[in-house]
N, C-alpha and C. Protein backbone atom coordinates (compact mmCIF):
# COMPACT_ATOMS: atom_id res chain seq x y z
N UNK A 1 10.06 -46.58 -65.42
CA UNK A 1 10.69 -45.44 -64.80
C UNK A 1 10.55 -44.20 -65.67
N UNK A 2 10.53 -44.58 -67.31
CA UNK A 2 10.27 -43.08 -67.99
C UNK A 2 9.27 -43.00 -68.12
N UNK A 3 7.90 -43.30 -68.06
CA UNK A 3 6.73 -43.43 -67.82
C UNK A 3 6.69 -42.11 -66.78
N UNK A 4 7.20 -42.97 -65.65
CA UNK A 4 7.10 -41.75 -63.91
C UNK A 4 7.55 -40.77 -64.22
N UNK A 5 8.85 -40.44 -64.96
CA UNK A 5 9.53 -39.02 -64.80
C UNK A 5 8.90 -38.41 -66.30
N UNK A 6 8.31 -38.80 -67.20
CA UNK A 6 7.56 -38.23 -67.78
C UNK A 6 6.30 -37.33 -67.16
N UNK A 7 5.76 -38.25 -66.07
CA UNK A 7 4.11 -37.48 -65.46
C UNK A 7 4.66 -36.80 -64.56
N UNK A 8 5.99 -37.21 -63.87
CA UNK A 8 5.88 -35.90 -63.23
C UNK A 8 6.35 -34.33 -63.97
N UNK A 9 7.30 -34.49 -64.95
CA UNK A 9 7.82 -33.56 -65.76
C UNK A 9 6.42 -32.71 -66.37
N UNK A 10 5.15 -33.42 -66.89
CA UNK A 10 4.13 -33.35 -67.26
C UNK A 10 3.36 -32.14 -66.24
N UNK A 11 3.27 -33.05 -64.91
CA UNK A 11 2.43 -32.30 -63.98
C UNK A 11 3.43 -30.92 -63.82
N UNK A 12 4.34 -30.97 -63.69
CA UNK A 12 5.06 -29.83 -63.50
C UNK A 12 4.99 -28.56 -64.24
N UNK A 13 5.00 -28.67 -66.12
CA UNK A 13 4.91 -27.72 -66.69
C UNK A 13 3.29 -27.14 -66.59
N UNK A 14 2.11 -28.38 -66.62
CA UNK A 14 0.87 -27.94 -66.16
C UNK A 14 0.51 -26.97 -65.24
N UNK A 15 1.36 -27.16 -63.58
CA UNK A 15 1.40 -26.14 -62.69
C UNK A 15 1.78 -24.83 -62.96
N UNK A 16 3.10 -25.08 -63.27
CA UNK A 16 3.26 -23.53 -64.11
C UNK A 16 2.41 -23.10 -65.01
N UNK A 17 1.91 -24.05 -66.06
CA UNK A 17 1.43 -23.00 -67.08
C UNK A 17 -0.23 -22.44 -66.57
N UNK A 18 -0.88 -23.34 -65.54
CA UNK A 18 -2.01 -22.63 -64.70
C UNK A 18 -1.77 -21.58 -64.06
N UNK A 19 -0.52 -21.37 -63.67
CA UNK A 19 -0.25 -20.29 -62.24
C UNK A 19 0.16 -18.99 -63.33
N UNK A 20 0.80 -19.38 -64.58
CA UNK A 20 1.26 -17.83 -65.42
C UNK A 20 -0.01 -17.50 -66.07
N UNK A 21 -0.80 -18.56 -66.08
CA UNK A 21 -2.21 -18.01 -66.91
C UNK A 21 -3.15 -16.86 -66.08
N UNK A 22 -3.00 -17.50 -64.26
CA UNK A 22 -4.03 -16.57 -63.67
C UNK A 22 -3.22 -15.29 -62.98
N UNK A 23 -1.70 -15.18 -62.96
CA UNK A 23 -1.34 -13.84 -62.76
C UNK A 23 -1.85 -13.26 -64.37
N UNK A 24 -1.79 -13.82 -65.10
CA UNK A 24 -1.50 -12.68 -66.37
C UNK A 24 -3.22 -12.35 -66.46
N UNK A 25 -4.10 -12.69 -65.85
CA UNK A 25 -5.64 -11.94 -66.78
C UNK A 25 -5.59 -11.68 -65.18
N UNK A 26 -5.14 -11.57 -63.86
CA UNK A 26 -6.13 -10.97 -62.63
C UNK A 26 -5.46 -9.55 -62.86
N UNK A 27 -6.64 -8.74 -63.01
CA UNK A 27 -6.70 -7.11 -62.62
C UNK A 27 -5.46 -6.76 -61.60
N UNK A 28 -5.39 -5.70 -61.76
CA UNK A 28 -4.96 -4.70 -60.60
C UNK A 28 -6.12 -4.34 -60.16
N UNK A 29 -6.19 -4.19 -58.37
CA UNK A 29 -7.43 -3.81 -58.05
C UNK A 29 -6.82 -2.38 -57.38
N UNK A 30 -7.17 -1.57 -57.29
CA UNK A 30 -7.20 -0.13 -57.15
C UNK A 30 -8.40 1.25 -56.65
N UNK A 31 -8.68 1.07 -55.63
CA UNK A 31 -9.62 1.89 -55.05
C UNK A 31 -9.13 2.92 -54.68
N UNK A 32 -10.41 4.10 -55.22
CA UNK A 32 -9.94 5.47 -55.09
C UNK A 32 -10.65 6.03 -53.72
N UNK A 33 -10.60 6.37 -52.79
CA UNK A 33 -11.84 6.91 -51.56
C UNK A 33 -11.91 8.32 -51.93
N UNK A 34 -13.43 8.59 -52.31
CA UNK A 34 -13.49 9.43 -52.48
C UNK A 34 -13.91 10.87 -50.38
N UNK A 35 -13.40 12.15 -51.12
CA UNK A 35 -13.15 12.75 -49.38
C UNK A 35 -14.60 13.09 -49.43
N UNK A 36 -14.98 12.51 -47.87
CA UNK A 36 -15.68 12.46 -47.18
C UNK A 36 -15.89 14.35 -46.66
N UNK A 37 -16.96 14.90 -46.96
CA UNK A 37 -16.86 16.16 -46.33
C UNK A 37 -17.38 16.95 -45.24
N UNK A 38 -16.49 17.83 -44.40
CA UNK A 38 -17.06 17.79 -42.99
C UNK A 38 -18.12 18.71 -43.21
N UNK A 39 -19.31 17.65 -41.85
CA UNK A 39 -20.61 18.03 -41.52
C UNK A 39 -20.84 18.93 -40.16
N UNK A 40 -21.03 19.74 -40.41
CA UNK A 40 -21.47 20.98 -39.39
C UNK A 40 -22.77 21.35 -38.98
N UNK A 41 -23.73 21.00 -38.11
CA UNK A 41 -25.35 20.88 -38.05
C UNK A 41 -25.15 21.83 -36.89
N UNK A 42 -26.13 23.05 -36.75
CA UNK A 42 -26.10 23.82 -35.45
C UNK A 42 -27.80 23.81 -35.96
N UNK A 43 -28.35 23.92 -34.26
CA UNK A 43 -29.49 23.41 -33.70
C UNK A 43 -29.81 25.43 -33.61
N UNK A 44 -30.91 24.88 -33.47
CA UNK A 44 -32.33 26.73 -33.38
C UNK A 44 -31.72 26.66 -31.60
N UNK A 45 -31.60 27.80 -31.41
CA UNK A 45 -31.99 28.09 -29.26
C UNK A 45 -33.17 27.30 -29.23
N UNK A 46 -34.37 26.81 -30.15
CA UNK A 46 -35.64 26.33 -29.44
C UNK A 46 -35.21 25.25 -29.55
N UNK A 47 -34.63 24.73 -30.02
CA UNK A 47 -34.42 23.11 -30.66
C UNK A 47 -33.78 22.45 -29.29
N UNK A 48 -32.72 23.52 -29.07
CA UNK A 48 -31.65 23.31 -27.82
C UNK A 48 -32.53 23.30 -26.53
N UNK A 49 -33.46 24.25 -26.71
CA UNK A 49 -34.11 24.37 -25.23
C UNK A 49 -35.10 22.92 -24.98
N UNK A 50 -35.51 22.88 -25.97
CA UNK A 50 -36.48 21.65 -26.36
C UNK A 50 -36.12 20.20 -25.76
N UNK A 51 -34.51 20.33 -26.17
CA UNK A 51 -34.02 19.19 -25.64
C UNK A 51 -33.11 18.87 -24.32
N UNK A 52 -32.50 20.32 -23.69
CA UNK A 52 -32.62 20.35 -22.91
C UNK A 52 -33.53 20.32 -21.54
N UNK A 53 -34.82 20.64 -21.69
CA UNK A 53 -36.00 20.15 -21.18
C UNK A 53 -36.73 18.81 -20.96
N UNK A 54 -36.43 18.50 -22.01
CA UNK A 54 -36.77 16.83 -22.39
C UNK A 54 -35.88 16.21 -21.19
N UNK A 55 -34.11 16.15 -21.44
CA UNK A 55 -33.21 15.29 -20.82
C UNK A 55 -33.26 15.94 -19.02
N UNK A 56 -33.53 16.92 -18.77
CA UNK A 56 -33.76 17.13 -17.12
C UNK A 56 -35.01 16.47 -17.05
N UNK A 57 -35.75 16.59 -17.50
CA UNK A 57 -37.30 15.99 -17.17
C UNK A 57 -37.17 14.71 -16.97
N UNK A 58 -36.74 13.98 -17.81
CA UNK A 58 -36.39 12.99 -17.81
C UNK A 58 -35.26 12.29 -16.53
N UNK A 59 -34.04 12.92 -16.51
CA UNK A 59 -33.45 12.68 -15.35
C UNK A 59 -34.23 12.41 -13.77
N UNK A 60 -35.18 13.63 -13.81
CA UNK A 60 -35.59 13.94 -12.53
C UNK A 60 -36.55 12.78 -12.48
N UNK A 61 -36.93 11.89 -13.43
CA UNK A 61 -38.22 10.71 -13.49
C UNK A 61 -36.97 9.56 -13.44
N UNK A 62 -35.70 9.61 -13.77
CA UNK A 62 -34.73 7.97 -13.44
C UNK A 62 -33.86 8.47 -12.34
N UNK A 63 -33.48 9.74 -11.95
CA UNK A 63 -32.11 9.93 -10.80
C UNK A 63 -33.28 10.06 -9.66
N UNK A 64 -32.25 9.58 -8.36
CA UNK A 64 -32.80 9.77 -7.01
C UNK A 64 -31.82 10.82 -6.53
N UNK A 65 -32.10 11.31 -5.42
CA UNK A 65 -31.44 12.50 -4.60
C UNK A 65 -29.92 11.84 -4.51
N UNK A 66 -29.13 12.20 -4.61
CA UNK A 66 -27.10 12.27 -4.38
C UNK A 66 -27.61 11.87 -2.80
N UNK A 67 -26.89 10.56 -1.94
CA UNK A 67 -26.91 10.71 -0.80
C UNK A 67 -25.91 11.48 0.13
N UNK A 68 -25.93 12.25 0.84
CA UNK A 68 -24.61 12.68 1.93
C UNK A 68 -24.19 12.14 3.13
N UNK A 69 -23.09 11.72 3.26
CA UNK A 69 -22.16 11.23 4.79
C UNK A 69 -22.32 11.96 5.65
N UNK A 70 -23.13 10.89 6.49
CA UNK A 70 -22.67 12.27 7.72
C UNK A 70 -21.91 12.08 8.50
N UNK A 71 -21.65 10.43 8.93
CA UNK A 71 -20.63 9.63 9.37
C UNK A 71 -19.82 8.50 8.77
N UNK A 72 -18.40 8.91 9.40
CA UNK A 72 -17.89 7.72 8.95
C UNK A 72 -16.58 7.44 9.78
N UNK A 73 -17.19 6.25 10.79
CA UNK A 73 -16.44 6.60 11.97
C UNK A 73 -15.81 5.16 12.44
N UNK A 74 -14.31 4.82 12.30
CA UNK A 74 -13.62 3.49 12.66
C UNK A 74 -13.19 3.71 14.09
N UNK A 75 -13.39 2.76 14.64
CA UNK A 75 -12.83 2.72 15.95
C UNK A 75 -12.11 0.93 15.92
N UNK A 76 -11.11 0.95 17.22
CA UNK A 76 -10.76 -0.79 17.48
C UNK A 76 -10.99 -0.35 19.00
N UNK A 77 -11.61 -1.51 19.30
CA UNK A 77 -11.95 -2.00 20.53
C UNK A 77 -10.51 -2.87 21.13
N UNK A 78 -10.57 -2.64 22.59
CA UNK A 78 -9.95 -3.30 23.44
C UNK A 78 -10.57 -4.74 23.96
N UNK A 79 -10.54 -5.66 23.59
CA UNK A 79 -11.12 -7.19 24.36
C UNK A 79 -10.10 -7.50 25.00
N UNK A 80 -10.62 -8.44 25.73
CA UNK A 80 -9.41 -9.91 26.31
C UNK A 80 -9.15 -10.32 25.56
N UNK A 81 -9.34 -10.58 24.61
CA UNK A 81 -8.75 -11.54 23.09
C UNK A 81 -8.25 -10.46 22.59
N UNK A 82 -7.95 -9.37 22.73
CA UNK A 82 -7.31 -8.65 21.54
C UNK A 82 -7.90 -7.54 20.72
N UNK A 83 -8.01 -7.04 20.16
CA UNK A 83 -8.01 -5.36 19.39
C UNK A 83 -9.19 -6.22 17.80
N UNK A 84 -10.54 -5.41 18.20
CA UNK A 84 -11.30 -5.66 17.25
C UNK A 84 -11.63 -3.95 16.52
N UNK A 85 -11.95 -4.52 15.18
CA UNK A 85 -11.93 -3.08 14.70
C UNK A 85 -13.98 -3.19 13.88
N UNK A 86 -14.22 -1.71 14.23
CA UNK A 86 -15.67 -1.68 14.10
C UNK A 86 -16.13 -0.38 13.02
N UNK A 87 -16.88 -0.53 11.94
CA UNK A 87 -16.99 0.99 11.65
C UNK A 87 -18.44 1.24 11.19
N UNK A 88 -19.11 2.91 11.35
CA UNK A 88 -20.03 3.25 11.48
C UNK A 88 -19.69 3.96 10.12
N UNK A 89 -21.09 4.20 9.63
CA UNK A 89 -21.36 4.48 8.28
C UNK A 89 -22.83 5.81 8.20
N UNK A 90 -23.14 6.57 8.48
CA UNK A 90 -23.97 6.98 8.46
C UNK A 90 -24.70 7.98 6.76
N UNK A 91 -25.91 8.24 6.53
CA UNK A 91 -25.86 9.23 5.17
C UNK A 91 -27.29 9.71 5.62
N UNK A 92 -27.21 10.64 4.65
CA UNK A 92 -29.33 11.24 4.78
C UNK A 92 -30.11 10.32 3.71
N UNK A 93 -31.25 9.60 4.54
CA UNK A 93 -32.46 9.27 3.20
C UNK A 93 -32.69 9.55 2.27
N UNK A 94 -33.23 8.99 1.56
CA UNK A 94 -33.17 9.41 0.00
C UNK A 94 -34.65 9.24 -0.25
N UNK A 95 -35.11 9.57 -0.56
CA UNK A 95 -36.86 9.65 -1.14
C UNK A 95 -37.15 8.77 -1.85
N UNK A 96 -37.59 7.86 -1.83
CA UNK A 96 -38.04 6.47 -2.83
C UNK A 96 -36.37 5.54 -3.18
N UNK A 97 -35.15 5.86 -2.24
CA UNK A 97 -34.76 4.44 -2.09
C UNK A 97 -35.05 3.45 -1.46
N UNK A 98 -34.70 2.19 -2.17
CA UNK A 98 -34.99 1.11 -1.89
C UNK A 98 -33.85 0.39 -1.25
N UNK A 99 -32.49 0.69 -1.12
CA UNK A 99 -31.69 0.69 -0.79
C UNK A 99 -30.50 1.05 -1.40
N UNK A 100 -29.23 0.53 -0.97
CA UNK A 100 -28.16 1.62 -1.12
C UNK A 100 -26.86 0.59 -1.08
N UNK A 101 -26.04 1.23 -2.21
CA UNK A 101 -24.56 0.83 -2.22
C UNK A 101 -23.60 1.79 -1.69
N UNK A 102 -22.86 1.01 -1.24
CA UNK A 102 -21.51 1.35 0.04
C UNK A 102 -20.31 0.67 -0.49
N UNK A 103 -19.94 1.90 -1.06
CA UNK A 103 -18.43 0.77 -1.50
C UNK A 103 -17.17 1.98 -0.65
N UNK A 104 -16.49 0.70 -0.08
CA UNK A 104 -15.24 1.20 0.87
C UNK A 104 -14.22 1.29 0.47
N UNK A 105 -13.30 2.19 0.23
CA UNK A 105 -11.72 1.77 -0.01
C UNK A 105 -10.33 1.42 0.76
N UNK A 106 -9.96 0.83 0.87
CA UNK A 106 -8.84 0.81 2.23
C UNK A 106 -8.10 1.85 1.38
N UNK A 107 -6.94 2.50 2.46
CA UNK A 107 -6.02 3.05 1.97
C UNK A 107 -4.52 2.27 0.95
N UNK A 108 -4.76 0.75 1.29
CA UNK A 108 -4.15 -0.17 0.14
C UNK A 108 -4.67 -0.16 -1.25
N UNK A 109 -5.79 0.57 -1.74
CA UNK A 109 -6.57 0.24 -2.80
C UNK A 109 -7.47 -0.74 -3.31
N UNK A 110 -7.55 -1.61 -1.88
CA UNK A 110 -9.03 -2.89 -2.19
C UNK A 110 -10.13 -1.69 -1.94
N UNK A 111 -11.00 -2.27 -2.74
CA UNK A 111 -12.20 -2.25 -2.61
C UNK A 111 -13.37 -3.00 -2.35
N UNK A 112 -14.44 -2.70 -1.90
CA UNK A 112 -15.96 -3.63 -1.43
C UNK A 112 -17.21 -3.00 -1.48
N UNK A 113 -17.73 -3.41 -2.06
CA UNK A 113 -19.31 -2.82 -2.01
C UNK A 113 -20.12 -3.20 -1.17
N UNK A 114 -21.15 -2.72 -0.52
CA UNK A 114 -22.00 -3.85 0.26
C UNK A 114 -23.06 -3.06 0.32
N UNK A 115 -24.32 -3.74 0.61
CA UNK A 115 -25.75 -3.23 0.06
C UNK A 115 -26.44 -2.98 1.22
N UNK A 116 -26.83 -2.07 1.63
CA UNK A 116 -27.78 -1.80 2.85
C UNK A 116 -29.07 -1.39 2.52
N UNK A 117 -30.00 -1.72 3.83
CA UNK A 117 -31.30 -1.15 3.23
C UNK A 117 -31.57 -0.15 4.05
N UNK A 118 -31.22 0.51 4.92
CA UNK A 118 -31.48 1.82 5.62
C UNK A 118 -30.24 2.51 5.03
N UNK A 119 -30.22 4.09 5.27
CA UNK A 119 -29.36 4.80 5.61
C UNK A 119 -28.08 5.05 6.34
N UNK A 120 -27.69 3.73 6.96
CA UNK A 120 -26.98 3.52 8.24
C UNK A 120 -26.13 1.94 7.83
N UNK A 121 -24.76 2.00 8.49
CA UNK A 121 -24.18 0.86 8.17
C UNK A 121 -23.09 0.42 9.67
N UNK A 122 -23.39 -0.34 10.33
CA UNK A 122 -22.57 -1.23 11.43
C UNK A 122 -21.47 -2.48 10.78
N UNK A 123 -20.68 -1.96 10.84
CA UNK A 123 -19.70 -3.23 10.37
C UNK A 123 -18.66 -3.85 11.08
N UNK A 124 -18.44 -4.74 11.90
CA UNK A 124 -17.70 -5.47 12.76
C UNK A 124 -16.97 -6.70 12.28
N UNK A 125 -15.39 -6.43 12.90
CA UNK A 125 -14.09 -7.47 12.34
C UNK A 125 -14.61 -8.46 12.77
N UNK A 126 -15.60 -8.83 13.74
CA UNK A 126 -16.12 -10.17 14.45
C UNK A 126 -17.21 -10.46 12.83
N UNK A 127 -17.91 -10.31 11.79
CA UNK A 127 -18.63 -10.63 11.09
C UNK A 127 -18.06 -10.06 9.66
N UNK A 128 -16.97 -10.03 9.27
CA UNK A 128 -16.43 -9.14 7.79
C UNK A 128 -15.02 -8.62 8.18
N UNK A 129 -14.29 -10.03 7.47
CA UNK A 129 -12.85 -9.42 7.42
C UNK A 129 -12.08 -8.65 6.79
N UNK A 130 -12.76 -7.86 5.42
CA UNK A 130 -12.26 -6.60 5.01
C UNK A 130 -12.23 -5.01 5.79
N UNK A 131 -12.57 -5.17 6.84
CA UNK A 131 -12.13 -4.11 7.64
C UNK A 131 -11.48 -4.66 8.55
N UNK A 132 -10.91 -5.40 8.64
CA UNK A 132 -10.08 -5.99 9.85
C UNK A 132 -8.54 -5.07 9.47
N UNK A 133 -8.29 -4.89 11.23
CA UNK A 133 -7.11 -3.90 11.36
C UNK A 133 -7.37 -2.49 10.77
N UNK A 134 -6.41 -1.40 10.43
CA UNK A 134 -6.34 -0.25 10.73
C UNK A 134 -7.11 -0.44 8.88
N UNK A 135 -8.21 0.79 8.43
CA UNK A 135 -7.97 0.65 7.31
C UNK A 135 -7.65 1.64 6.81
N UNK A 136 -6.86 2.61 7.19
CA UNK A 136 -5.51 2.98 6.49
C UNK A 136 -4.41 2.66 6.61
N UNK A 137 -4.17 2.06 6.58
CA UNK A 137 -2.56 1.30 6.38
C UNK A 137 -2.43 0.48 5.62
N UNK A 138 -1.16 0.65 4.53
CA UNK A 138 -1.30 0.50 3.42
C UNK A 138 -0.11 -0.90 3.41
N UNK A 139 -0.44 -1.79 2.46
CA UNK A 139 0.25 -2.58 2.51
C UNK A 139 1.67 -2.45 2.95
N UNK A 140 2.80 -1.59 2.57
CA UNK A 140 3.99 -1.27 3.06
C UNK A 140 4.34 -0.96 4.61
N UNK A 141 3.29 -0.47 4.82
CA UNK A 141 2.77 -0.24 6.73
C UNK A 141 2.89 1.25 6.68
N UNK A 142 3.00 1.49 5.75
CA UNK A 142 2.40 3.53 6.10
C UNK A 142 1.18 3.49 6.21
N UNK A 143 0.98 5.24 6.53
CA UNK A 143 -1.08 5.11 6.51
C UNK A 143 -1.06 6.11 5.26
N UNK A 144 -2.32 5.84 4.97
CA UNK A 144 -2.94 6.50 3.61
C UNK A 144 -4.58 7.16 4.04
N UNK A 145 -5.29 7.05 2.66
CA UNK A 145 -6.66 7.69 3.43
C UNK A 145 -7.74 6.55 2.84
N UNK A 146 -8.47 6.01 3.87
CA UNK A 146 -9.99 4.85 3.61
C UNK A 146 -10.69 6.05 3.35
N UNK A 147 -11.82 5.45 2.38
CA UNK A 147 -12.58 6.24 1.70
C UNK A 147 -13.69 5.66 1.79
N UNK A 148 -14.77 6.33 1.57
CA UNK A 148 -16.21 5.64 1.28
C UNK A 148 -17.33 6.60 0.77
N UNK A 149 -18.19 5.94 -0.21
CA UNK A 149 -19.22 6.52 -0.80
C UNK A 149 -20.58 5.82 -0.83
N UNK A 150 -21.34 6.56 -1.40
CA UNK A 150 -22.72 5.70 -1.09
C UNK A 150 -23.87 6.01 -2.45
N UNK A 151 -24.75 5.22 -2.88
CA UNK A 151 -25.53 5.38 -3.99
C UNK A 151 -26.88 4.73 -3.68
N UNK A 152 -27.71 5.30 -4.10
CA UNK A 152 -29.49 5.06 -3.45
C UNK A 152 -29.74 4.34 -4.94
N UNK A 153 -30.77 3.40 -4.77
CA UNK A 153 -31.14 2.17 -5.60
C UNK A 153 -32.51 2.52 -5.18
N UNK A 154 -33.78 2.68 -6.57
CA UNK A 154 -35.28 2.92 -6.09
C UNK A 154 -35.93 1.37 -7.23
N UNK A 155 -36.82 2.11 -7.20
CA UNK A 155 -37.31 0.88 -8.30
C UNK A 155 -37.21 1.39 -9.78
N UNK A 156 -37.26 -0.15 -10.75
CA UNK A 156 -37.28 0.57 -11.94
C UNK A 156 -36.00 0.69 -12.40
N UNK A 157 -35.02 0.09 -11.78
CA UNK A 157 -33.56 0.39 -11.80
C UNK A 157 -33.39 2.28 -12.04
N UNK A 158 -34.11 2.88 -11.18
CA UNK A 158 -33.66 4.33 -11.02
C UNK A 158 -32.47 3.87 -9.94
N UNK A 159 -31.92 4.97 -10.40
CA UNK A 159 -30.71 5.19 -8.72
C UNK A 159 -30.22 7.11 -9.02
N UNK A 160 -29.41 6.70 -7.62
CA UNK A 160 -28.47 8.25 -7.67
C UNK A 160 -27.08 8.12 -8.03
N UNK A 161 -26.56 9.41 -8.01
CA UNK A 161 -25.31 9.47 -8.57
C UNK A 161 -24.44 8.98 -7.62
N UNK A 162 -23.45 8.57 -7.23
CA UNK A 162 -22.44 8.12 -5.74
C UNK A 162 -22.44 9.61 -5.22
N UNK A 163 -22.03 9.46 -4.17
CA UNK A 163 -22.25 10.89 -3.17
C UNK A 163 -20.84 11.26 -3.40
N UNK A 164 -19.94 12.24 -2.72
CA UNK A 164 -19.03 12.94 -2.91
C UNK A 164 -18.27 12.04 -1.69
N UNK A 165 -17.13 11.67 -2.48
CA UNK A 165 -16.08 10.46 -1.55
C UNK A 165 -16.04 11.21 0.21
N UNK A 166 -15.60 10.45 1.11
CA UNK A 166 -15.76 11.13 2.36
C UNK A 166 -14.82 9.60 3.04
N UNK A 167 -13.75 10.60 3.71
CA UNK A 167 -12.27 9.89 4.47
C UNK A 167 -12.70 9.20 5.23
N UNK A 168 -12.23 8.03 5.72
CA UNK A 168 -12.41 7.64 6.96
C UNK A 168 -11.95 7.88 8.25
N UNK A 169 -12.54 8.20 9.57
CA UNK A 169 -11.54 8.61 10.47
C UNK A 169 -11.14 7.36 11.19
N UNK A 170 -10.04 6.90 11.27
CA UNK A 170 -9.81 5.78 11.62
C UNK A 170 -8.71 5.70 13.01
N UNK A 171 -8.84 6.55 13.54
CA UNK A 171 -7.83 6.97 14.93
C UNK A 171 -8.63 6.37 16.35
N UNK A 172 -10.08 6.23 16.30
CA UNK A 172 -10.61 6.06 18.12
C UNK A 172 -10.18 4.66 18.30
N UNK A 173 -10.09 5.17 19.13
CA UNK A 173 -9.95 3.84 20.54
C UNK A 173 -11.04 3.77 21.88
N UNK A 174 -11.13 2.75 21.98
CA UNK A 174 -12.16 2.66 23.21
C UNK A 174 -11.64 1.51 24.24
């Protein structure tokens, strides 16, 4: 038994006297940053023009034409079965698209994209239930405003910018 409480008494002062040995020689470590000083670079008018030239040139070789709405027109139909809702999508061609994104907003705040390859978009509650019912009316049952935009896709992954948002009219009846 004094054997045991000897090694451990043993191991004990060992621990300590390792642990006071390596606080007492580790450094203080202490870094100074030295100040960083502000850089001010102004460009020649040619330098500017230079590169302004470059980045339109360039644009006009990756952007396609902005498309414009010309329609955007919800109607619900009267059936024997009941009130179907339909909407027309119209924009102007775009010169070397290949086709085109259509993303819709309800007046709830869903959204949907969907890809067409003409200029023109038919969408019916009988084939796509995100326009089903009024799409302004907003979850609470007020109305709000459906939105929609459109973006031309060419090759080369060129495209255009989204067109300028455009309301939905969502009032006909037929």
């Amino acid at each position: 038994m004094m054997k045991k409480l000897i090694a451990v008494l043993l191991l004990f002062v060992m621990t300590i006297s390792c642990s006071i040995q390596a606080f007492a020689f580790t450094p203080r470590y202490s870094v100074s940053m030295p100040k960083i000083p502000d850089i001010h670079v102004e460009l020649s008018d040619a330098t500017k023009k230079a590169v302004d030239n470059a980045v339109k040139e360039q644009l006009e070789k990756t952007i396609l034409e902005r498309p414009v709405i010309t329609q955007s027109t919800c109607w619900h139909g009267n059936y024997i079965y009941g009130t179907k809702t339909h909407l027309i999508l119209g924009w102007n061609p775009v010169e070397d698209a290949q086709s085109y994104s259509v993303e819709i907003t309800k007046a709830d705040g869903t959204k949907k994209i969907y890809t067409a390859e003409r200029n023109y978009m038919f969408l019916s509650e009988w084939t796509d239930d995100f326009i089903k019912g009024c799409l302004n009316e907003k979850t609470d049952g007020s109305s709000g405003d459906a939105t929609v935009r459109v973006r031309a896709h060419g090759e080369n992954d060129t495209c255009s910018l989204w067109s300028e948002v455009v309301y939905i009219c969502c009032n006909a009846y037929y």
